[in-house]
N, C-alpha and C. Protein backbone atom coordinates (compact mmCIF):
# COMPACT_ATOMS: atom_id res chain seq x y z
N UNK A 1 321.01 56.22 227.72
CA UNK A 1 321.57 56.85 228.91
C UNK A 1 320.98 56.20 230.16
N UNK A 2 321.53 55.86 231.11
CA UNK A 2 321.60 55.19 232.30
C UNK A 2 320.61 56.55 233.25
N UNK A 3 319.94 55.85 233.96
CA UNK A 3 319.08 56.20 235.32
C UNK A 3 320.25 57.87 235.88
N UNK A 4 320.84 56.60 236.38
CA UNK A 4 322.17 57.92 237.06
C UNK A 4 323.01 58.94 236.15
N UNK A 5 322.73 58.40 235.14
CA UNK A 5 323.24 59.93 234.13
C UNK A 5 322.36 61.01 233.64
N UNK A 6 320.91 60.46 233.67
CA UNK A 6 320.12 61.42 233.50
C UNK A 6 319.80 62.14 235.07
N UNK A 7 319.89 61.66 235.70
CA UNK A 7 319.57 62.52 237.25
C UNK A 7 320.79 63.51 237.30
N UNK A 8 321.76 63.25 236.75
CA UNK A 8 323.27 64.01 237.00
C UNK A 8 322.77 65.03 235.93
N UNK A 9 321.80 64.81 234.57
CA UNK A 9 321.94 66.23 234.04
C UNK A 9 320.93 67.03 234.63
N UNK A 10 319.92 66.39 235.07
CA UNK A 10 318.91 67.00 235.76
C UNK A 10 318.90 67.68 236.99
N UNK A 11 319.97 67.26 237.82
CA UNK A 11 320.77 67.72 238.73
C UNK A 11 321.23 68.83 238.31
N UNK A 12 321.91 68.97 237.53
CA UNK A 12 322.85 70.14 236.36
C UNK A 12 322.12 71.13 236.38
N UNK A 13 321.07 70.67 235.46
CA UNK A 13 320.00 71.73 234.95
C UNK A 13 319.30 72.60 236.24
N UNK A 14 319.08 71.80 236.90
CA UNK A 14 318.30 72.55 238.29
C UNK A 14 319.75 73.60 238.98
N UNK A 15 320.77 73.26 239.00
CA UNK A 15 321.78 74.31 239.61
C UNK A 15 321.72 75.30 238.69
N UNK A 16 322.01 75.16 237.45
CA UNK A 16 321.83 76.22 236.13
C UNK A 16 320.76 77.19 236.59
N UNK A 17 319.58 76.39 236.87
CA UNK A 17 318.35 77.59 236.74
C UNK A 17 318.03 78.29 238.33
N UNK A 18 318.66 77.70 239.56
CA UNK A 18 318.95 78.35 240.12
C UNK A 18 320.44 79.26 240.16
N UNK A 19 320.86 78.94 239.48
CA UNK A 19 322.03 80.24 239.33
C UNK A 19 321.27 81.54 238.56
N UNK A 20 320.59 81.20 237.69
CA UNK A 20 319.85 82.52 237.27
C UNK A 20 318.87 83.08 237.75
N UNK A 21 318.39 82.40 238.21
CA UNK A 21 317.22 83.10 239.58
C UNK A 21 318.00 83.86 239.84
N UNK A 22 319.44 83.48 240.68
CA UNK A 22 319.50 84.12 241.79
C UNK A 22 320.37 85.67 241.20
N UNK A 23 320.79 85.15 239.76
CA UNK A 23 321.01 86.51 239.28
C UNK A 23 320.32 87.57 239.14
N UNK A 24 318.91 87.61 238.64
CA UNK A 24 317.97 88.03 238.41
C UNK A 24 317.85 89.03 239.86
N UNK A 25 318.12 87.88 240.80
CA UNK A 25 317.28 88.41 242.43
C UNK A 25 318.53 89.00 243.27
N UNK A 26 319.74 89.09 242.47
CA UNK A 26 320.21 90.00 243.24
C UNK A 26 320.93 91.29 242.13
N UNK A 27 321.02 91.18 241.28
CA UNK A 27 320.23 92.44 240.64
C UNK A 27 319.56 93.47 240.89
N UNK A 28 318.53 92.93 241.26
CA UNK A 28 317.41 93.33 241.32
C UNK A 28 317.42 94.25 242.84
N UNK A 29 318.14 93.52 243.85
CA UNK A 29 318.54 93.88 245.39
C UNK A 29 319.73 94.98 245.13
N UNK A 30 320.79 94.19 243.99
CA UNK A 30 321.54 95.68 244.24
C UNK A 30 321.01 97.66 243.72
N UNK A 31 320.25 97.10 242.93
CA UNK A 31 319.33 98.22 241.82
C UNK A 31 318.78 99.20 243.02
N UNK A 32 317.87 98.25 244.37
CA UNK A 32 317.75 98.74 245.21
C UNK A 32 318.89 99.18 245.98
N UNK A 33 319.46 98.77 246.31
CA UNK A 33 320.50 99.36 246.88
C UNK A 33 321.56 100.39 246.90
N UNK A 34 322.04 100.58 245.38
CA UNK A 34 322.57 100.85 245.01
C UNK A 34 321.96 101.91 243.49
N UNK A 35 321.25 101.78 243.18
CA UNK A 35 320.11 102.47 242.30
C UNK A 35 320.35 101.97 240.99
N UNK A 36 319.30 101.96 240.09
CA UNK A 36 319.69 101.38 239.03
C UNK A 36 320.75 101.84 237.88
N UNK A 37 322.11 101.50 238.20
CA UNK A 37 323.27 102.45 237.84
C UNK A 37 323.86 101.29 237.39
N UNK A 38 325.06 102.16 236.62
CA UNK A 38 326.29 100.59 235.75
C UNK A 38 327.05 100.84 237.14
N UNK A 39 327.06 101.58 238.23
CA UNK A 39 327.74 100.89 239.65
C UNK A 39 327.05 99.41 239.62
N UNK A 40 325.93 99.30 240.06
CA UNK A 40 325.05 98.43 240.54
C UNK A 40 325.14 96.98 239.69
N UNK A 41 325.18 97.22 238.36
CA UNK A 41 325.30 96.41 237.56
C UNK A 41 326.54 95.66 237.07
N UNK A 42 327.43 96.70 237.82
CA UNK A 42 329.02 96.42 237.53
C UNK A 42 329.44 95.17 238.76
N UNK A 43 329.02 95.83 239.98
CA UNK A 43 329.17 94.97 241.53
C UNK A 43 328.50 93.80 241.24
N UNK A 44 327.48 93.63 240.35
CA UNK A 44 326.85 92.37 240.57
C UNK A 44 327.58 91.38 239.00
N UNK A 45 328.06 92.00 238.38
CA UNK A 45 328.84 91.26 237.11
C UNK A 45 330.27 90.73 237.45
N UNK A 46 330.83 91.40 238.17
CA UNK A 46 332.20 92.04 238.95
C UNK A 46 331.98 90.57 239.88
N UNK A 47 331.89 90.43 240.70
CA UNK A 47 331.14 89.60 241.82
C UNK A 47 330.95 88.22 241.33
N UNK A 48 329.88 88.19 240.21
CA UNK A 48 329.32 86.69 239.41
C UNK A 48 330.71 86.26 238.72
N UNK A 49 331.35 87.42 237.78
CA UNK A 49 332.32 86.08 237.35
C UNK A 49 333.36 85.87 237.53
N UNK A 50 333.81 87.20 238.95
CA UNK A 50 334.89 86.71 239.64
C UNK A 50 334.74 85.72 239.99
N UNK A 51 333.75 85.52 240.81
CA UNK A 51 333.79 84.05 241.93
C UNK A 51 333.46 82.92 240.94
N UNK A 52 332.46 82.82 239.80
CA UNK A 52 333.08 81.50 238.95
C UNK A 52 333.96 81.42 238.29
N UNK A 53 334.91 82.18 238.39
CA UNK A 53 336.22 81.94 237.78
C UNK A 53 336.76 81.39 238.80
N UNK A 54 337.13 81.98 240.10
CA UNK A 54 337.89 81.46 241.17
C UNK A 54 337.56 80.31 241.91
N UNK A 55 336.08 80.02 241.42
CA UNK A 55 334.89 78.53 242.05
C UNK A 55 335.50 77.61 240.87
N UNK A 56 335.65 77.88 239.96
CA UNK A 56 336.33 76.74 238.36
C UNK A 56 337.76 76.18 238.90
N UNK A 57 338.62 77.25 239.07
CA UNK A 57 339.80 76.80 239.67
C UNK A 57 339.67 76.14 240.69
N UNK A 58 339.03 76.27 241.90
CA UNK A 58 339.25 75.95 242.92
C UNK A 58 338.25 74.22 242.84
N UNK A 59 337.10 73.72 242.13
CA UNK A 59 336.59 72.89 241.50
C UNK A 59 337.04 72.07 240.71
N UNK A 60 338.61 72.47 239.95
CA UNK A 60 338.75 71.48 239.04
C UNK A 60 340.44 71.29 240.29
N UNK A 61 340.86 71.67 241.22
CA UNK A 61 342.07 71.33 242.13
C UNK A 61 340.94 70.02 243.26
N UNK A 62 339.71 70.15 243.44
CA UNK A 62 339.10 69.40 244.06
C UNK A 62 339.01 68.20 243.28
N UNK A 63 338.18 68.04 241.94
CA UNK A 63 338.11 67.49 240.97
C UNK A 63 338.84 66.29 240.73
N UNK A 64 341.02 66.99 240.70
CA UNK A 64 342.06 65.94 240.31
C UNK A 64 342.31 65.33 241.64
N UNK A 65 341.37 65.55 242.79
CA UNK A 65 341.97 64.85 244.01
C UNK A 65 340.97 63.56 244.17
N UNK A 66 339.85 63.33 243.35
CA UNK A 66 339.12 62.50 243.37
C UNK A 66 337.97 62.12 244.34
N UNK A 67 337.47 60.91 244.59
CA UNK A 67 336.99 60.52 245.50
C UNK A 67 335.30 60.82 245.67
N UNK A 68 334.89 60.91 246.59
CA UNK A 68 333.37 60.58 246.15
C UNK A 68 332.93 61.95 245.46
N UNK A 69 333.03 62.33 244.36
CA UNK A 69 332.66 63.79 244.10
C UNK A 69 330.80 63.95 243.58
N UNK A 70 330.26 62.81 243.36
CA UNK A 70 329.15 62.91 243.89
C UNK A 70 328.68 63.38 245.19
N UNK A 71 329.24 63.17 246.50
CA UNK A 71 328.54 64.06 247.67
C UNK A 71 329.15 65.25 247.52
N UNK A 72 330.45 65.31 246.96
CA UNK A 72 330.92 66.75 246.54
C UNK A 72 330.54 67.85 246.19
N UNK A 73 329.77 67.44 245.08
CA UNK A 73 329.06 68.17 244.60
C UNK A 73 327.04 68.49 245.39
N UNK A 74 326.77 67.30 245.94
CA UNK A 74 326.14 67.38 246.84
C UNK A 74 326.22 68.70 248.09
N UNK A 75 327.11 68.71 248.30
CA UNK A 75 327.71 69.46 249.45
C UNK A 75 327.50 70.64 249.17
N UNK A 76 327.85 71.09 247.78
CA UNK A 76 327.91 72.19 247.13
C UNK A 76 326.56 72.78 246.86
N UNK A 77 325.63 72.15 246.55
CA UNK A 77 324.10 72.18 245.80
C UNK A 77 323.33 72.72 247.54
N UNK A 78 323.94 72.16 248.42
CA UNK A 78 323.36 72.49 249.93
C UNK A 78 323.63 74.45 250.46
N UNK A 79 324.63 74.22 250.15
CA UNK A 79 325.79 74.97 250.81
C UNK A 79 325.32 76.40 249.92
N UNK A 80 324.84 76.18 248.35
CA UNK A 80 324.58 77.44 247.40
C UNK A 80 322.91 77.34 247.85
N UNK A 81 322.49 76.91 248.29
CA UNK A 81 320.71 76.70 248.48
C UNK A 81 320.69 77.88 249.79
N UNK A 82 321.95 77.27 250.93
CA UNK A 82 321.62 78.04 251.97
C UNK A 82 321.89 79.75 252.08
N UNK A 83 322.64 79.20 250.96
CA UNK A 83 323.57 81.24 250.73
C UNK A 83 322.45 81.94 249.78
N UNK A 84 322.02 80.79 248.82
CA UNK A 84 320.48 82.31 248.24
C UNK A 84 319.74 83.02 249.09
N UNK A 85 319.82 81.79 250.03
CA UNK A 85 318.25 82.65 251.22
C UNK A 85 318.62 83.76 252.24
N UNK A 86 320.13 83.42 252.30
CA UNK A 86 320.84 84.39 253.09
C UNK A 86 321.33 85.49 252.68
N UNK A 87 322.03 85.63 251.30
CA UNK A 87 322.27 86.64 250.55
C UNK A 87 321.41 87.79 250.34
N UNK A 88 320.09 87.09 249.98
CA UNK A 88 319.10 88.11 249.76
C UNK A 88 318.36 88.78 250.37
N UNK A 89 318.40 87.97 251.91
CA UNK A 89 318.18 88.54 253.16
C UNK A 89 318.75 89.88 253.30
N UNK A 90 320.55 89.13 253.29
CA UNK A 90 321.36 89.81 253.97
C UNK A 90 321.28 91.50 253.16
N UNK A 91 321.00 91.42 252.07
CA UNK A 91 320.66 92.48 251.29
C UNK A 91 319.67 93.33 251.77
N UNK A 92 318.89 92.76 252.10
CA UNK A 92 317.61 93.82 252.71
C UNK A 92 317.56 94.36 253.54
N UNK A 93 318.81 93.98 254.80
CA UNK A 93 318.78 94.48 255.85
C UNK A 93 319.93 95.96 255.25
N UNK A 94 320.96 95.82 254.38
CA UNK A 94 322.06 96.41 254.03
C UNK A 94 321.37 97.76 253.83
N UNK A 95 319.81 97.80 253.29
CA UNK A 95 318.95 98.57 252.41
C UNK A 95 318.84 99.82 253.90
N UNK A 96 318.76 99.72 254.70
CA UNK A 96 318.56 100.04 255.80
C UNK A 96 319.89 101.22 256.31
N UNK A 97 321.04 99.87 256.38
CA UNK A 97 322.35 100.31 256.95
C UNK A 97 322.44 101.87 255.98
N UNK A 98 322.32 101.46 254.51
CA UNK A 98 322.76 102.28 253.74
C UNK A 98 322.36 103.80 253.90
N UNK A 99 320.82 103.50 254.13
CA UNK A 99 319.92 104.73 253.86
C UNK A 99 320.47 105.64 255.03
N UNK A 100 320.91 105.04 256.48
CA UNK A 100 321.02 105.50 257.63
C UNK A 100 322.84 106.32 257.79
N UNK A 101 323.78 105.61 256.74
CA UNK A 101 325.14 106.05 256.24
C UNK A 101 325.21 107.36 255.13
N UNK A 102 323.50 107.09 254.54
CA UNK A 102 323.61 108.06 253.27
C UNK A 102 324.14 109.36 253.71
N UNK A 103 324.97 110.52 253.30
CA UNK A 103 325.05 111.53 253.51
C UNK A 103 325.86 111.80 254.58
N UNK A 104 325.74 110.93 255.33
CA UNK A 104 327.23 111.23 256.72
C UNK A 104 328.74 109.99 256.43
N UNK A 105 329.12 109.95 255.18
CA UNK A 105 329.95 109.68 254.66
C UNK A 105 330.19 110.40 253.24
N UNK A 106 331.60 110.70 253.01
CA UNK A 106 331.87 111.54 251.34
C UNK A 106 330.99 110.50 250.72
N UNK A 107 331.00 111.09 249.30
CA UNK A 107 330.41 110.51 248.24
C UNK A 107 331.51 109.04 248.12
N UNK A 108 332.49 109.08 247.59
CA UNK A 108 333.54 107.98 247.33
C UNK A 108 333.67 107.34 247.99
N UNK A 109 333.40 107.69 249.44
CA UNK A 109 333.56 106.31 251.13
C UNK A 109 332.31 105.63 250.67
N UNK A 110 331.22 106.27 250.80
CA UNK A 110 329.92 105.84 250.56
C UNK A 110 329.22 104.54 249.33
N UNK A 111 330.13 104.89 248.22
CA UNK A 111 330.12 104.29 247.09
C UNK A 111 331.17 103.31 247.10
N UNK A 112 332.20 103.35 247.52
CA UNK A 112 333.17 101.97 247.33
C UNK A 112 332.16 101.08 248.82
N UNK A 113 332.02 101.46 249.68
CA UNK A 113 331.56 100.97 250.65
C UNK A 113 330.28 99.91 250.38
N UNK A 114 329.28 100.47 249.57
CA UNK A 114 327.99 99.99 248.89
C UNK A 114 328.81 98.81 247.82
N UNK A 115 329.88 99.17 247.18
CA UNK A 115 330.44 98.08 246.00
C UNK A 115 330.88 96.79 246.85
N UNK A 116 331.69 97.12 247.35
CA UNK A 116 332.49 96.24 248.61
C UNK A 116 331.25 95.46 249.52
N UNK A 117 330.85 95.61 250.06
CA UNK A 117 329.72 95.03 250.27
C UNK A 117 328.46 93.78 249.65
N UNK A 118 327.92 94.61 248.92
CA UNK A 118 327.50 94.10 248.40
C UNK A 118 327.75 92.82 246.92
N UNK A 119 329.16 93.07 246.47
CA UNK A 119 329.86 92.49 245.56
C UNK A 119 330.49 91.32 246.64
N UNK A 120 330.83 91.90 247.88
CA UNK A 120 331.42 90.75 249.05
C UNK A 120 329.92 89.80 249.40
N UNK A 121 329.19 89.72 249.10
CA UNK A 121 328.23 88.74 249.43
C UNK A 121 327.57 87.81 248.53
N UNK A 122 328.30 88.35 247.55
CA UNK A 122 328.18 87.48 246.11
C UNK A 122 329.10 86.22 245.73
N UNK A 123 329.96 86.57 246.66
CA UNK A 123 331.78 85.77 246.45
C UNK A 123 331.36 84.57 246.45
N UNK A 124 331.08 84.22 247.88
CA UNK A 124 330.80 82.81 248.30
C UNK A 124 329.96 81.96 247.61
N UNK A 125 328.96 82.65 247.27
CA UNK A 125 327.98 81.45 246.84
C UNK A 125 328.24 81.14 245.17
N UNK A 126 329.03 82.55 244.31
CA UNK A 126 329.24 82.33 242.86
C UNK A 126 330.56 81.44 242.77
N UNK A 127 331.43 81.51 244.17
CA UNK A 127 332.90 80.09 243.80
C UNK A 127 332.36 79.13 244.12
N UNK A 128 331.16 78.59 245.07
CA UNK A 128 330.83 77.49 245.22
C UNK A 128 329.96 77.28 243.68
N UNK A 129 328.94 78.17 243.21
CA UNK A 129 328.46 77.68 241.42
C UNK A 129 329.57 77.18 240.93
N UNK A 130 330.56 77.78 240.80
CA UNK A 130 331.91 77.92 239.99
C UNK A 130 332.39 76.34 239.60
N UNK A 131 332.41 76.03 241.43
CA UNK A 131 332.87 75.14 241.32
C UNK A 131 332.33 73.52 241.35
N UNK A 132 330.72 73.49 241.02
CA UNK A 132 330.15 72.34 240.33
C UNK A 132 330.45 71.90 239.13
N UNK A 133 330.69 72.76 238.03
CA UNK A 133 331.04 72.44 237.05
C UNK A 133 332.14 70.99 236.28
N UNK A 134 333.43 72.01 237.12
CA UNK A 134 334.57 70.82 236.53
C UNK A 134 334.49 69.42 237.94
N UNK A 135 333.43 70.28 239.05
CA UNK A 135 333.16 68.57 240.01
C UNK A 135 332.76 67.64 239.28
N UNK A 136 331.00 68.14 238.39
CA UNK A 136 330.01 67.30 238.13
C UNK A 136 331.28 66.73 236.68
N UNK A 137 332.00 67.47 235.87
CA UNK A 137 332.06 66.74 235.02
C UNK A 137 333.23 65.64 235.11
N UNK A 138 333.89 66.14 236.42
CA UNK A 138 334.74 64.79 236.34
C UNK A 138 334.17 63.15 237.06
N UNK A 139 333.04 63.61 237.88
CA UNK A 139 332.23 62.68 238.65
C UNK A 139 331.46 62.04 237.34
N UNK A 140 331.10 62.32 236.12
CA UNK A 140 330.17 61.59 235.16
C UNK A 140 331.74 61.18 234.06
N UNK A 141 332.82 61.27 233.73
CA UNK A 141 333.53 61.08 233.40
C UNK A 141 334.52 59.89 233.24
N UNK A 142 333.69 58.24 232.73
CA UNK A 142 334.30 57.31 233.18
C UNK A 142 335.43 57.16 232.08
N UNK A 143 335.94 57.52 231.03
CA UNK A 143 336.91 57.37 230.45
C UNK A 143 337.38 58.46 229.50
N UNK A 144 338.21 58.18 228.96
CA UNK A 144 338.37 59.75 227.95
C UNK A 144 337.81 59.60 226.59
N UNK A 145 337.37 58.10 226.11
CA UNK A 145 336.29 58.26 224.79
C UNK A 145 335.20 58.79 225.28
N UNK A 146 334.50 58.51 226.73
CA UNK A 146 333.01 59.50 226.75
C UNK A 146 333.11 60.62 227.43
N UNK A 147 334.40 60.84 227.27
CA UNK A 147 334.44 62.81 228.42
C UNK A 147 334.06 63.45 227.29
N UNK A 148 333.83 63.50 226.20
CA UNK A 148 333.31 64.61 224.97
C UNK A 148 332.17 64.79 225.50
N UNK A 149 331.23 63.61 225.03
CA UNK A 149 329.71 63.29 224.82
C UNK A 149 329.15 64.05 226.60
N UNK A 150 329.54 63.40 227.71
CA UNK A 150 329.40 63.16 228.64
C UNK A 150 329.52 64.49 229.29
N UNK A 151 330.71 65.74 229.42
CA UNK A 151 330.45 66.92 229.48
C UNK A 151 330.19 67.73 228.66
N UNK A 152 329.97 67.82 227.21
CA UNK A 152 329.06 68.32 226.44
C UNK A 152 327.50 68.17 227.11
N UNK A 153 326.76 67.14 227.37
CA UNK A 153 326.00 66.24 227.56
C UNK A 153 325.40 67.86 229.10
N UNK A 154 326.30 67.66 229.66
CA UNK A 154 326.44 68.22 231.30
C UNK A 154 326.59 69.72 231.08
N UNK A 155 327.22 70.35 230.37
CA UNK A 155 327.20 71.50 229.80
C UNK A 155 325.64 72.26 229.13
N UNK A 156 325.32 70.98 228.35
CA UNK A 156 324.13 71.76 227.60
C UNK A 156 322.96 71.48 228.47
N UNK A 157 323.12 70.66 228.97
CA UNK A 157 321.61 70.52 230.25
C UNK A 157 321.77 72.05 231.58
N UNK A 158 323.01 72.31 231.70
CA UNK A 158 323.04 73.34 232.46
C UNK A 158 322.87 74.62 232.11
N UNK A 159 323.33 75.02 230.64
CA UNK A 159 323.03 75.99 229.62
C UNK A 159 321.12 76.04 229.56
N UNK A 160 320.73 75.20 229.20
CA UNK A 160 319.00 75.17 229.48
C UNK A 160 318.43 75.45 230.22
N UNK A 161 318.81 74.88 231.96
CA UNK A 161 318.63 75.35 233.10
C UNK A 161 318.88 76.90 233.12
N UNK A 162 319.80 77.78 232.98
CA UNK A 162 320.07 78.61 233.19
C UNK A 162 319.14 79.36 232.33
N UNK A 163 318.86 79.44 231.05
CA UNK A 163 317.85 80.25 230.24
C UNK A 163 316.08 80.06 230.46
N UNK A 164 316.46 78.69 231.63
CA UNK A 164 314.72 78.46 232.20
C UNK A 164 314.48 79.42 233.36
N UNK A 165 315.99 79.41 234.36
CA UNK A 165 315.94 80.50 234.97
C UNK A 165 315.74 81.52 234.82
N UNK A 166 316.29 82.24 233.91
CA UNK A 166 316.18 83.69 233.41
C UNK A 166 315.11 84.25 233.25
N UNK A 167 314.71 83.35 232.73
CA UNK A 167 313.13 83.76 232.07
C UNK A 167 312.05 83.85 233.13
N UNK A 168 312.41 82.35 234.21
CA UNK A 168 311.09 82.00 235.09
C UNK A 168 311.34 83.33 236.22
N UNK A 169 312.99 83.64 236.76
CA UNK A 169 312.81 85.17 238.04
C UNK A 169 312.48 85.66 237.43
N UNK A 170 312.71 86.33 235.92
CA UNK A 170 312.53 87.65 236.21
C UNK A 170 311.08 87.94 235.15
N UNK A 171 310.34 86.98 234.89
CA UNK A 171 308.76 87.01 234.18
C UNK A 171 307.64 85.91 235.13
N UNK A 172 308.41 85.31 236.08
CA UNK A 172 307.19 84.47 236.73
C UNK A 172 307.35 84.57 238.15
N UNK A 173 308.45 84.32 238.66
CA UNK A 173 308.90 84.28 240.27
C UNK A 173 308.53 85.41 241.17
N UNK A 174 309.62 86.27 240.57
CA UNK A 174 309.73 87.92 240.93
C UNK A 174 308.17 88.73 241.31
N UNK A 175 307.90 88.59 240.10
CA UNK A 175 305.92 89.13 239.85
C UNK A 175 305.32 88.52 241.25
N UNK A 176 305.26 86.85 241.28
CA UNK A 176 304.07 86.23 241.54
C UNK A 176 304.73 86.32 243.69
N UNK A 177 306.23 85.83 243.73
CA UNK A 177 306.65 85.64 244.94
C UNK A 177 307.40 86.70 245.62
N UNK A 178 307.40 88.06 245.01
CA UNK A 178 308.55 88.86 245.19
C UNK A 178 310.27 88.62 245.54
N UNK A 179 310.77 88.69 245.88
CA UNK A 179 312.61 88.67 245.74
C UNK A 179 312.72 87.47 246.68
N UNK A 180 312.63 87.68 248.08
CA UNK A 180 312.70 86.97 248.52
C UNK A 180 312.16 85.43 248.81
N UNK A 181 310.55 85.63 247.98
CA UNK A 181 309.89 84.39 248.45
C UNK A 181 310.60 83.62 246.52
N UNK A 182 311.06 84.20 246.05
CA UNK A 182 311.60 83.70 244.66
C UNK A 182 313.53 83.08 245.17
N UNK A 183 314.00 83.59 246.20
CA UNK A 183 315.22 83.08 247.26
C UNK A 183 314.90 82.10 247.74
N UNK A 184 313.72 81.55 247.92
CA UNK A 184 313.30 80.36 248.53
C UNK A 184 313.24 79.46 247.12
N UNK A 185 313.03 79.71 246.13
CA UNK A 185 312.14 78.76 245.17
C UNK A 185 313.59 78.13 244.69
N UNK A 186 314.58 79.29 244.38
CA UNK A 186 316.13 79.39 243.73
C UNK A 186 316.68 77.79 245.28
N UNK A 187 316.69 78.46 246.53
CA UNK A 187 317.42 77.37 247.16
C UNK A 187 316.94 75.85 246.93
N UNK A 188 315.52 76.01 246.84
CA UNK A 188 314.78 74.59 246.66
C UNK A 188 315.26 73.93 245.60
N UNK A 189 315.66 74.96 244.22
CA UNK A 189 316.16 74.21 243.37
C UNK A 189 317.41 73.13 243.63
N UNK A 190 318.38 73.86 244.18
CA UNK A 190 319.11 73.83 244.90
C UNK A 190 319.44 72.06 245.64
N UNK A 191 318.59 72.74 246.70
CA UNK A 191 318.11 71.42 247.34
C UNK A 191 317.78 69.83 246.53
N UNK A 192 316.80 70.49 245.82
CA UNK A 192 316.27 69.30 244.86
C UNK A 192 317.63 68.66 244.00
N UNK A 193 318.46 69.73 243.25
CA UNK A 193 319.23 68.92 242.79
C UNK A 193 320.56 67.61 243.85
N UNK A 194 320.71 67.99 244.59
CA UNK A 194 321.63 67.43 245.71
C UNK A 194 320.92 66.23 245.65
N UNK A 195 319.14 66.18 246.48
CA UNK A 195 318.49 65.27 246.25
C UNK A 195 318.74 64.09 245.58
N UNK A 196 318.68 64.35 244.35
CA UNK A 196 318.11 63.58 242.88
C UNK A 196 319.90 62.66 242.78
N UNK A 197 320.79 63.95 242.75
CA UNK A 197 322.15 63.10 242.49
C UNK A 197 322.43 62.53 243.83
N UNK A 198 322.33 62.40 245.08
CA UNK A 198 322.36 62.22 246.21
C UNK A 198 321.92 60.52 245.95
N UNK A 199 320.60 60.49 245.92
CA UNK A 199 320.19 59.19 245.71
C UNK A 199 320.16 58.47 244.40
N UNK A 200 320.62 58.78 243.51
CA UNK A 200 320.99 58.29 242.05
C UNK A 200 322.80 57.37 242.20
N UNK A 201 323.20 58.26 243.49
CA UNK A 201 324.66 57.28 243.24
C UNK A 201 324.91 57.03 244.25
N UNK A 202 323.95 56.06 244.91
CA UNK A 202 324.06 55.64 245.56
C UNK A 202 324.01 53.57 245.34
């Protein structure tokens, strides 16, 4: 495997494991928010695979249009770095709004209001995940004998990432940096991967 194909899975892998950070860490924000309820758990499931479903589609219409999809995906790795730190922010302040709405709204205004919300701040950054996927694999994709190997290849390095995540928010990050300073570690990933494929294809 070539220099630039291993930075592209490593690239991979680092978006993977910040996608699960940031699951972990907003979870964890809606639980607060929202209390630890299948509401809470629903808005944040509801949310994650709407928007990579609608980030896949909208990723693989980018994808058949071609062209440098290395900064493409670059763009993307920036763009989800800046929305962890903001998301989870933006959550903490919500913690506030809520407490101050509690009780001078019905129960049902109150509760779709908390879903809507907080499921609306999830959108953006889970269609932009969404939509690295069918970017990165058509950007490593030089013919159709190595599109097996090659997004298999890109698939399972991101599958790894994601179970390094899981494990590292919510048994190492969370503990040691709390929510937010673990929003920083998730964007860096972030960052780093853009990095690595940034200057690999070049």
């Amino acid at each position: 495997m070539s220099l630039r194909g291993a930075a592209v899975l490593v690239g991979f892998a680092l978006s993977g494991a910040s996608a699960l950070v940031l699951e972990v860490l907003w979870s964890r924000k809606l639980a607060l928010l929202m209390g630890s309820t299948v509401e809470a758990f629903s808005a944040m499931l509801a949310a994650v695979m709407g928007g990579l479903a609608l980030g896949g589609w909208l990723g693989g219409k980018v994808a058949d249009r071609g062209g440098n999809l290395a900064r493409v995906f670059v763009l993307l790795q920036v763009l989800i770095g800046a929305l962890a730190v903001g998301s989870v922010a933006v959550m903490g302040g919500l913690l506030y709004l809520f407490r101050a709405l509690h009780g001078a709204l019905p129960h049902g205004v109150f509760m779709g209001l908390q879903f809507a919300l907080g499921a609306g701040l999830l959108l953006a950054p889970t269609v932009l995940m969404g939509m690295t996927f069918p970017v990165l694999s058509r950007h490593i994709t030089g013919s159709l004998q190595e599109s097996g190997f090659r997004v298999g290849a890109a698939f399972s390095a991101n599958t790894l990432g994601t179970v390094a995540g899981a494990l590292a928010g919510g048994f190492l990050l969370v503990p040691l940096l709390g929510l937010m300073g673990s929003a920083w570690v998730a964007g860096g990933l972030n960052l780093a991967a853009a990095a690595l494929v940034l200057a690999t294809s070049r």
